[in-house]
Structure formats: structure tokens, C-alpha cells
PDB file of N, CA and C in Angstrom:
ATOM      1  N   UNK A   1       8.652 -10.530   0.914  1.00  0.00           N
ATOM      2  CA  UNK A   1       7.222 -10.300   0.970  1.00  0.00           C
ATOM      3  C   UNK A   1       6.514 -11.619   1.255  1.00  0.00           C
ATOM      4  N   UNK A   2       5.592 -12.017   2.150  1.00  0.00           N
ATOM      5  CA  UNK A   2       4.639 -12.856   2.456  1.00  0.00           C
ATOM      6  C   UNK A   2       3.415 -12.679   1.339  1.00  0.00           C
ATOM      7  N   UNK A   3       2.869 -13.814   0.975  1.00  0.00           N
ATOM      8  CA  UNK A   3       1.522 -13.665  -0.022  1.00  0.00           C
ATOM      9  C   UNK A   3       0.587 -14.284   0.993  1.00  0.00           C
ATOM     10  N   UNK A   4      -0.520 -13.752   1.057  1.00  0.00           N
ATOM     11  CA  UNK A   4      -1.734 -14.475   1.859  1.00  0.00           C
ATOM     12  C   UNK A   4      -3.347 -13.866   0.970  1.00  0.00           C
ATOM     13  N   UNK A   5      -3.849 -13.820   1.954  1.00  0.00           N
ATOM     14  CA  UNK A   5      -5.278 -13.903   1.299  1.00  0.00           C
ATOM     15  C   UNK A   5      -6.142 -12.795   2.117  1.00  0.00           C
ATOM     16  N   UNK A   6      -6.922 -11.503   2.018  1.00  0.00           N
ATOM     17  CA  UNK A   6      -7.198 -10.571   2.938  1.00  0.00           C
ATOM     18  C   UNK A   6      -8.342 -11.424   3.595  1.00  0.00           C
ATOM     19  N   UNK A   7      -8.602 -11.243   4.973  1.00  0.00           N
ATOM     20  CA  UNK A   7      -9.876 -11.657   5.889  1.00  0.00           C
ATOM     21  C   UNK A   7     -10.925 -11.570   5.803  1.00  0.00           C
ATOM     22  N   UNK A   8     -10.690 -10.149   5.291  1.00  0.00           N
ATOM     23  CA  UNK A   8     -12.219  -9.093   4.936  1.00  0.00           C
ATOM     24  C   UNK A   8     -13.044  -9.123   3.819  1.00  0.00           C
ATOM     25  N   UNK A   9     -11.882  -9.686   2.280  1.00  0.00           N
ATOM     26  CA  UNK A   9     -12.775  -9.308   1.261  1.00  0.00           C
ATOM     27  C   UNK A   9     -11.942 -10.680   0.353  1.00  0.00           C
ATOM     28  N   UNK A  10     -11.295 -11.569   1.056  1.00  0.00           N
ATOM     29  CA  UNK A  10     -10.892 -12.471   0.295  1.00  0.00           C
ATOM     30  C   UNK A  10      -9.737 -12.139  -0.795  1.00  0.00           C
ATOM     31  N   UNK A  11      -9.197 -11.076  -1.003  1.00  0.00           N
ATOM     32  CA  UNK A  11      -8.441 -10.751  -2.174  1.00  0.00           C
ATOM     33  C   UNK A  11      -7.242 -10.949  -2.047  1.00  0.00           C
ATOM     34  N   UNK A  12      -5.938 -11.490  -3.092  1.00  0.00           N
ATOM     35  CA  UNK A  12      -4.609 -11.416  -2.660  1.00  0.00           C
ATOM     36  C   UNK A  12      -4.173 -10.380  -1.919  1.00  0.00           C
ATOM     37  N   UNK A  13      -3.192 -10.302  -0.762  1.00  0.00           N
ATOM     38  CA  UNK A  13      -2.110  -8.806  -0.477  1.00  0.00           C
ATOM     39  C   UNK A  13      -0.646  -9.626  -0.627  1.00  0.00           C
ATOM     40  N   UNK A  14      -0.204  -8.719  -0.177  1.00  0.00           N
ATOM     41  CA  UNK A  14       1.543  -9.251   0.604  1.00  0.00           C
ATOM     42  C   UNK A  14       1.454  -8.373   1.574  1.00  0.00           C
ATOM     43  N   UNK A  15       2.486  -8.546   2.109  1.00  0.00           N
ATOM     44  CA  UNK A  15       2.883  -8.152   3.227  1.00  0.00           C
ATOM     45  C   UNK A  15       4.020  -7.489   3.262  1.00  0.00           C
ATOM     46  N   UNK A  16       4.162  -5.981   3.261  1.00  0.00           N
ATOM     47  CA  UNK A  16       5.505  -5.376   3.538  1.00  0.00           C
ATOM     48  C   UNK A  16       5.886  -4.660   4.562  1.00  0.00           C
ATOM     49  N   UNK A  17       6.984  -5.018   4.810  1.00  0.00           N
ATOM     50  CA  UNK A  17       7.831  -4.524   6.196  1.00  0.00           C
ATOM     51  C   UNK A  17       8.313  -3.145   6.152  1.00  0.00           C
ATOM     52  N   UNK A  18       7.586  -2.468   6.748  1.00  0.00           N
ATOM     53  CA  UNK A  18       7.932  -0.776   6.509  1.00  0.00           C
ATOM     54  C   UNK A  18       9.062  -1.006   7.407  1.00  0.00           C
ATOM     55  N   UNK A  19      10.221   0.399   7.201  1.00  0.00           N
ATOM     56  CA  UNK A  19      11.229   0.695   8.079  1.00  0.00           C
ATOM     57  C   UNK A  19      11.050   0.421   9.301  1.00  0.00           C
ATOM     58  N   UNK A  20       9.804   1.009  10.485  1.00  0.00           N
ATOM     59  CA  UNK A  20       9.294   0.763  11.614  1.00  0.00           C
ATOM     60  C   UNK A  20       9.277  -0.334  11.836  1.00  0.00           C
ATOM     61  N   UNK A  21       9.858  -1.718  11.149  1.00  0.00           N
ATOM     62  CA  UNK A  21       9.488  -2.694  11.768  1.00  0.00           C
ATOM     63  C   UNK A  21       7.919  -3.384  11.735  1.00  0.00           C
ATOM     64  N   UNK A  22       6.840  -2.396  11.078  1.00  0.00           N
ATOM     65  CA  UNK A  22       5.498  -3.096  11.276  1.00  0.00           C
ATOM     66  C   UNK A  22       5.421  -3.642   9.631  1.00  0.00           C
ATOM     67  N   UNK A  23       4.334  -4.470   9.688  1.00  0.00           N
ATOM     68  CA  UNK A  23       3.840  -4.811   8.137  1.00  0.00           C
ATOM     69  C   UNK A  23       2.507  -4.038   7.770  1.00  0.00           C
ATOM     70  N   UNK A  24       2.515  -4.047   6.439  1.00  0.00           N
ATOM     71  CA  UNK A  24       1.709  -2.829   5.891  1.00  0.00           C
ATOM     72  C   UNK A  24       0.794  -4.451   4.422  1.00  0.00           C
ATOM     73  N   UNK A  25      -0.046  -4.535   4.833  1.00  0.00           N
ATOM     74  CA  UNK A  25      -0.836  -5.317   3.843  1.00  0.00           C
ATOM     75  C   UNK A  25      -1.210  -4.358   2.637  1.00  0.00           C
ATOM     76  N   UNK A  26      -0.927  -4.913   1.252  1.00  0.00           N
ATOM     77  CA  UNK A  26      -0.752  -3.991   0.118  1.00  0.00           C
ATOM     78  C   UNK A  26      -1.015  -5.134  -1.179  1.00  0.00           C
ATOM     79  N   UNK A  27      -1.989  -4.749  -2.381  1.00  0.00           N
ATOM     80  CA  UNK A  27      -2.596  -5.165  -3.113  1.00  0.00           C
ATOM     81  C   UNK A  27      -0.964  -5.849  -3.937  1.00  0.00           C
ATOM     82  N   UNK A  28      -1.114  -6.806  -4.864  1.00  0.00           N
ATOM     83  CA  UNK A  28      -0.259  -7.648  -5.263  1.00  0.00           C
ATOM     84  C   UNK A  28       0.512  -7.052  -6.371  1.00  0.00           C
ATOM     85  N   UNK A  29      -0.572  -6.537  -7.380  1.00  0.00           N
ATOM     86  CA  UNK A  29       0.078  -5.943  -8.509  1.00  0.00           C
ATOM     87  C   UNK A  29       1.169  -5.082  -8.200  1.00  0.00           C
ATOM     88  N   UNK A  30       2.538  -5.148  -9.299  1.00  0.00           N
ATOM     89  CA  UNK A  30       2.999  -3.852  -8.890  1.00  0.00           C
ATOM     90  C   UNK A  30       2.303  -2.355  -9.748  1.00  0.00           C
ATOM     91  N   UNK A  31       2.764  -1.233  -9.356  1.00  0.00           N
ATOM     92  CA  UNK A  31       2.035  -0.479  -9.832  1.00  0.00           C
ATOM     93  C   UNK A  31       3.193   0.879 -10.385  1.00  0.00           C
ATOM     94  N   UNK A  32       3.287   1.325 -11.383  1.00  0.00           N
ATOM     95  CA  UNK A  32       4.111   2.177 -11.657  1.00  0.00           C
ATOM     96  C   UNK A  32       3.776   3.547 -11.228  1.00  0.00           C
ATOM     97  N   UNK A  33       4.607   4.308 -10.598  1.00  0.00           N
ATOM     98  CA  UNK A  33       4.701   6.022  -9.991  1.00  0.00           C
ATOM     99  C   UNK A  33       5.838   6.733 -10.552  1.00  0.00           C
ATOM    100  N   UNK A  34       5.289   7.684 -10.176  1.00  0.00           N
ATOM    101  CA  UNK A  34       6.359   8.957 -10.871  1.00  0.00           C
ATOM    102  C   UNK A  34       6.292   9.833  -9.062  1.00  0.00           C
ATOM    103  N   UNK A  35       7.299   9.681  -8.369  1.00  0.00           N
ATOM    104  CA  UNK A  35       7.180  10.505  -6.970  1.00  0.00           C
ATOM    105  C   UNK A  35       7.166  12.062  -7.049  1.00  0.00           C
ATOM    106  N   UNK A  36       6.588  12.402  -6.225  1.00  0.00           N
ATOM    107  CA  UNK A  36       5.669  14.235  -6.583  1.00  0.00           C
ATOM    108  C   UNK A  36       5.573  14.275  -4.964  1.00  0.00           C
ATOM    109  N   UNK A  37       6.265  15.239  -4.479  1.00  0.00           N
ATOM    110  CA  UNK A  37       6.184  15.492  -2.899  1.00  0.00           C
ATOM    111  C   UNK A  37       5.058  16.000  -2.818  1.00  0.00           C
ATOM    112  N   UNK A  38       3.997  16.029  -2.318  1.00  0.00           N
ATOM    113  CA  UNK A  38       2.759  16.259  -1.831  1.00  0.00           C
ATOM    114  C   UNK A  38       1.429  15.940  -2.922  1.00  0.00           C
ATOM    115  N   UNK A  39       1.360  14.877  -3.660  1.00  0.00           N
ATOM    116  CA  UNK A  39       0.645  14.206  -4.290  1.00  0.00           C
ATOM    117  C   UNK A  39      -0.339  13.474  -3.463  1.00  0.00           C
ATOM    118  N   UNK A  40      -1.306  13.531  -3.609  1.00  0.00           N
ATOM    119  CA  UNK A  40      -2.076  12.774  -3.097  1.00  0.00           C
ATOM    120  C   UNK A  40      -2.187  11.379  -3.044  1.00  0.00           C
ATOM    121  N   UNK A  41      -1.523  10.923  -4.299  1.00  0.00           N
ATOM    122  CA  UNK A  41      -1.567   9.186  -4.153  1.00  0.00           C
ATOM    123  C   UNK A  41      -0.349   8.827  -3.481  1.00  0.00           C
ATOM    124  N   UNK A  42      -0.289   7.578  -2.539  1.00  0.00           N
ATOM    125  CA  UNK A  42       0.654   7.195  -2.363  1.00  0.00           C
ATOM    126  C   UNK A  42       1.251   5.848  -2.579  1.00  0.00           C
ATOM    127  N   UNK A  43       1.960   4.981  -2.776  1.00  0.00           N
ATOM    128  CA  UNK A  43       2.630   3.933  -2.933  1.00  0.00           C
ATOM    129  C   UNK A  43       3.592   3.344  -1.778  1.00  0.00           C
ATOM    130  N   UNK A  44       3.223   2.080  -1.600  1.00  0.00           N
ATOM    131  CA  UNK A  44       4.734   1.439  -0.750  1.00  0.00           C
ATOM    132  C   UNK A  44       5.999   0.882  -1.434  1.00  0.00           C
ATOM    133  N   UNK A  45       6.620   1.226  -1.932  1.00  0.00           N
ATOM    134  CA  UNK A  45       8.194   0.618  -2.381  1.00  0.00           C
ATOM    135  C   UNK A  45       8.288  -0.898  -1.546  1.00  0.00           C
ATOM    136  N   UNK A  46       9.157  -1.627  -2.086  1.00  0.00           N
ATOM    137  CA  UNK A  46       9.661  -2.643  -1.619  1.00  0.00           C
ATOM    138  C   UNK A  46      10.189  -2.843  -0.583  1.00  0.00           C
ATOM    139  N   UNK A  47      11.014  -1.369  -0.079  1.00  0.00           N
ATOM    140  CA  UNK A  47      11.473  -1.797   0.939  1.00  0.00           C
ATOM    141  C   UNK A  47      10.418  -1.207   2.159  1.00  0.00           C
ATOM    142  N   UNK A  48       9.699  -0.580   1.794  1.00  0.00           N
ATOM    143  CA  UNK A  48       8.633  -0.532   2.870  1.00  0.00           C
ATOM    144  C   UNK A  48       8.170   1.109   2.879  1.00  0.00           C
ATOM    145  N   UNK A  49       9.137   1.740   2.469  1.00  0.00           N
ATOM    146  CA  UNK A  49       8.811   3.235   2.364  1.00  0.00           C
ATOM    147  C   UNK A  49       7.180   3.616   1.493  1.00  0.00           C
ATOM    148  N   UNK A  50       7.236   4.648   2.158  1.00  0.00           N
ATOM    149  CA  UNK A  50       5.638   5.422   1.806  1.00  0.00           C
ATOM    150  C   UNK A  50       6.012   6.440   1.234  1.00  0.00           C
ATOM    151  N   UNK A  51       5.569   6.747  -0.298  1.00  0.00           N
ATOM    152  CA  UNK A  51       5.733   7.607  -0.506  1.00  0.00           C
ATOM    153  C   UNK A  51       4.585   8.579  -1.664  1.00  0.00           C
ATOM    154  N   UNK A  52       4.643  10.194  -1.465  1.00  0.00           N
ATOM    155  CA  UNK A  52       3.980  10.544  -2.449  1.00  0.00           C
ATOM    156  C   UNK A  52       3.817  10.469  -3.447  1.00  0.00           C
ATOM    157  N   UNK A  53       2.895  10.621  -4.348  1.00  0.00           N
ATOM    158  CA  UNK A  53       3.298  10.275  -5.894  1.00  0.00           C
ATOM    159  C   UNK A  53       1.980  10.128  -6.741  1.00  0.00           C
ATOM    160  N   UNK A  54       2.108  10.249  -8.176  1.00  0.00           N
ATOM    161  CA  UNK A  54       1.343   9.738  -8.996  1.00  0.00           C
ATOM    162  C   UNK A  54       1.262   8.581  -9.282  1.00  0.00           C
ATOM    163  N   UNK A  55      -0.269   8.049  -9.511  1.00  0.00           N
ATOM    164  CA  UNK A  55      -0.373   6.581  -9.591  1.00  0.00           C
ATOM    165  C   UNK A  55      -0.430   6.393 -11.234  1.00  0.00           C
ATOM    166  N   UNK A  56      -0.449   5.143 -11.735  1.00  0.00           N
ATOM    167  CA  UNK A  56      -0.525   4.155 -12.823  1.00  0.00           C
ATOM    168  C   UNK A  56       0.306   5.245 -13.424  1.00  0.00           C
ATOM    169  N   UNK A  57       0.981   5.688 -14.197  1.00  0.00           N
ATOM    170  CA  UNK A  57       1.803   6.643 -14.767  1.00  0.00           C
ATOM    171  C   UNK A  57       2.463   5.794 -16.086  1.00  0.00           C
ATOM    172  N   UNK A  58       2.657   6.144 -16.893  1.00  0.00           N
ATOM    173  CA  UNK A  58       3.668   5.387 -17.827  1.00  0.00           C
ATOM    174  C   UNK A  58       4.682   5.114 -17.812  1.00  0.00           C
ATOM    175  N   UNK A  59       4.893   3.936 -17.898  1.00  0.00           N
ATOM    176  CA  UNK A  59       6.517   3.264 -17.479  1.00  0.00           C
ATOM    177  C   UNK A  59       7.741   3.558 -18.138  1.00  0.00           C
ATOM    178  N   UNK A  60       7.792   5.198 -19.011  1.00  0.00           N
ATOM    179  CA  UNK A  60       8.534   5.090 -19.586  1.00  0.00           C
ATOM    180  C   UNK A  60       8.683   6.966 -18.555  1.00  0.00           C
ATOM    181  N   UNK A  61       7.837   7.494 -17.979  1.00  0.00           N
ATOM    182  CA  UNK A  61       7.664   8.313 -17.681  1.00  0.00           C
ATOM    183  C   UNK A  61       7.592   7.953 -15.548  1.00  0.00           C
ATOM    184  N   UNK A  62       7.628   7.109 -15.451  1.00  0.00           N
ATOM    185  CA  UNK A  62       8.147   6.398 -14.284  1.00  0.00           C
ATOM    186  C   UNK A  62       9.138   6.368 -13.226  1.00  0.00           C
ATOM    187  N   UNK A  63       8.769   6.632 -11.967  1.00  0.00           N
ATOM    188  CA  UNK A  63      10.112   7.109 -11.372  1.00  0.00           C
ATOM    189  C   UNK A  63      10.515   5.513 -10.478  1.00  0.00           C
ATOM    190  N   UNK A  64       9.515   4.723 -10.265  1.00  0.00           N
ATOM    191  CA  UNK A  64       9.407   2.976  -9.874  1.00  0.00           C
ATOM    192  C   UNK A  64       8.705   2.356  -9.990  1.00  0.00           C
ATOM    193  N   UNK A  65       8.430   1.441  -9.173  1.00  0.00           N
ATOM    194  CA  UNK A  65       7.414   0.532  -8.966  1.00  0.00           C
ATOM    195  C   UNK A  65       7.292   0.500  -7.707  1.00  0.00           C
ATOM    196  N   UNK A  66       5.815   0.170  -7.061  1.00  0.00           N
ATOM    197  CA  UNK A  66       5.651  -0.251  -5.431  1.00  0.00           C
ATOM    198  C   UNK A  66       4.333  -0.635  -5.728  1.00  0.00           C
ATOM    199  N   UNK A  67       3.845  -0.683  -4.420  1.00  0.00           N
ATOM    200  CA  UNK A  67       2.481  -1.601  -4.596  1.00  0.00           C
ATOM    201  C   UNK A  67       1.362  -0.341  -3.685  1.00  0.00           C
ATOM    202  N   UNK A  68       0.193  -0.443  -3.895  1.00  0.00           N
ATOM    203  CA  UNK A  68      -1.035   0.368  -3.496  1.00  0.00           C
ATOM    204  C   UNK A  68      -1.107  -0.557  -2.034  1.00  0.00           C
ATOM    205  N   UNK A  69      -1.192   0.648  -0.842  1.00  0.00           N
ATOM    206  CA  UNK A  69      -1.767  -0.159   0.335  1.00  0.00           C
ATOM    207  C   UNK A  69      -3.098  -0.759   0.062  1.00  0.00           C
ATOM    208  N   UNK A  70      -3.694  -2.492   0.709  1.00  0.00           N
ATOM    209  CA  UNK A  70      -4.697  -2.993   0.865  1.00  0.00           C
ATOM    210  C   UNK A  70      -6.146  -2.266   1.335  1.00  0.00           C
ATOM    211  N   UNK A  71      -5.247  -1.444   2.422  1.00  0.00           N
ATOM    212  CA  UNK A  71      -6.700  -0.445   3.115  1.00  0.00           C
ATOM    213  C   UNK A  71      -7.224   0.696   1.958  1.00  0.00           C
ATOM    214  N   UNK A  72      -6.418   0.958   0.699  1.00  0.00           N
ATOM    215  CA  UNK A  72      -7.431   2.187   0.207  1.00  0.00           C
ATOM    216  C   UNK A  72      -7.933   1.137  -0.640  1.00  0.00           C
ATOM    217  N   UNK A  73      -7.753   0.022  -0.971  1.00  0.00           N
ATOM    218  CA  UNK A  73      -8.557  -0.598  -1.735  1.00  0.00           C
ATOM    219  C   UNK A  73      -9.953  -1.833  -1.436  1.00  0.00           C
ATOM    220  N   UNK A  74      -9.773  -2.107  -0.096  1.00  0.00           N
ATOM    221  CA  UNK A  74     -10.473  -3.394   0.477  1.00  0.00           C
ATOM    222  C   UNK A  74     -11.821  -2.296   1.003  1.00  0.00           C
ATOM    223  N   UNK A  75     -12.742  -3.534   0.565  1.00  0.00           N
ATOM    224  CA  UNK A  75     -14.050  -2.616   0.844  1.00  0.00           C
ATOM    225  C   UNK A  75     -14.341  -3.268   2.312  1.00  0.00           C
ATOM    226  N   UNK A  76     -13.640  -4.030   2.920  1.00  0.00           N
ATOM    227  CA  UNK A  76     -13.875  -4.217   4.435  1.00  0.00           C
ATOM    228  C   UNK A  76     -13.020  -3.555   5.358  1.00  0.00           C
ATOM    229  N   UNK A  77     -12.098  -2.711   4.749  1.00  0.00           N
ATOM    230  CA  UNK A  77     -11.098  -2.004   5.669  1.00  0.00           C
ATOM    231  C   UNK A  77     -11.544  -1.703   7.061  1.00  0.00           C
ATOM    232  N   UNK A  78     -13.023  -1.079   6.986  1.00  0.00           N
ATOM    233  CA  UNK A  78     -13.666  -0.352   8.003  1.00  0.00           C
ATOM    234  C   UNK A  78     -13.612  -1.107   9.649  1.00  0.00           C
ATOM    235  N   UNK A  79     -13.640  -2.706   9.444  1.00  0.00           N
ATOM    236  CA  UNK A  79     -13.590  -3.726  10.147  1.00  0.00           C
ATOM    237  C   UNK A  79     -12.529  -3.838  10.858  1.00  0.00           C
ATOM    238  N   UNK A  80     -10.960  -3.512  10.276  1.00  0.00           N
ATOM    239  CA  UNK A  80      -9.758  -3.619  10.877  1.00  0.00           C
ATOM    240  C   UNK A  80      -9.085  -2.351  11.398  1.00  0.00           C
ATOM    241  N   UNK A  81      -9.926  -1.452  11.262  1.00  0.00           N
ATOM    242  CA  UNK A  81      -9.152  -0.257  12.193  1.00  0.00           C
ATOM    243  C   UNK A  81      -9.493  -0.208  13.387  1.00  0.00           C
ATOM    244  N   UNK A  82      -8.120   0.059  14.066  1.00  0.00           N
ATOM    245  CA  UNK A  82      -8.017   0.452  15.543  1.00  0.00           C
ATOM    246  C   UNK A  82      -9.219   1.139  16.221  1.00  0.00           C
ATOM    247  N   UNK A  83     -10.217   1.053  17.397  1.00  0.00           N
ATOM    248  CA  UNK A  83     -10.564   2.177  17.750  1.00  0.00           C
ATOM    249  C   UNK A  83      -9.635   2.539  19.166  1.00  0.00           C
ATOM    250  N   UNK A  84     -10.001   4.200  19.369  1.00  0.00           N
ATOM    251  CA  UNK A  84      -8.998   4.692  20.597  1.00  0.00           C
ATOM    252  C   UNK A  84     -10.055   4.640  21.381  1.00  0.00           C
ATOM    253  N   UNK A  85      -8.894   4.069  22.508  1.00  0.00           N
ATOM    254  CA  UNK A  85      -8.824   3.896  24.075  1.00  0.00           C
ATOM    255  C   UNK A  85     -10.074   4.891  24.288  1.00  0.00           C
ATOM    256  N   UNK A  86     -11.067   4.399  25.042  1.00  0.00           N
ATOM    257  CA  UNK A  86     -11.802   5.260  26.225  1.00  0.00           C
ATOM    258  C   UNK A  86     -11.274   6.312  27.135  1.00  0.00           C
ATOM    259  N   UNK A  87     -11.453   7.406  27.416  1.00  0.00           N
ATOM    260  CA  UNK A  87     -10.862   7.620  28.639  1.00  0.00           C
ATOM    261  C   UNK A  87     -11.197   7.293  29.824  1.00  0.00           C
TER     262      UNK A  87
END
């Protein structure tokens, strides 16, 4: 994981390398889940996977740890998304 500093709102991320090869900027803390296939929250694992799940959960009731992507939390997200091509 890379540590840096976000552009937008100044806050720690890291940097994780999803399977695809891309990096996924994601808040520092880790965060404990319990995985639930079609949960609304999701988490990045370490090794880069996305997955469904319940957030902050009790660590005794816990299925890992991963970290919250940067974009549901940065209040400048709006700034770094893609727009599509013109036609």
C-alpha cells in the first residue's frame, strides 16, 4: 500500500491495487466487516477485492478487515470523476 495525502480534501488514503491492475484510493483506518452478498456497504480487502458487506461490525462477530473507498467518504470526490466522451 502507498500512503499519500487526498488532493481534494487533504485527508490521509492509501492506495490499493485492485485485481485489474488499477489503484483504488481508500481511507486509512482499517475497518471491520462481516461479508453479506448484496449488502449495501462495501469494503476493499488488502488485496484489492471489493466486496459486499456490513460495515463497523464487531470484531468478534467479523468476517475481516479492509478499508472504506476514499470516494464515499471525500467531500471533493465530485471533482475527480470521469466525465463521458461527447459524441
Amino acid at each position: 500500500m502507498k500512503y499519500e495525502t487526498c488532493r481534494g480534501c487533504g485527508a490521509p488514503i492509501v492506495w490499493i491495487r485492485t485485481p485489474g491492475g488499477k489503484s483504488m484510493p481508500c481511507d486509512p483506518e482499517p475497518v471491520h466487516y462481516r461479508e453479506r452478498s448484496g449488502a449495501a456497504g462495501k469494503i476493499v480487502t488488502p488485496n484489492g477485492t471489493v466486496l459486499s458487506c456490513d460495515l463497523d461490525v464487531e470484531p468478534e462477530t467479523a468476517t475481516g478487515i479492509g478499508y472504506s473507498s476514499h470516494w464515499s467518504t471525500c467531500p471533493q470526490a465530485g471533482r475527480f470523476r470521469r466525465r463521458e466522451a461527447k459524441p
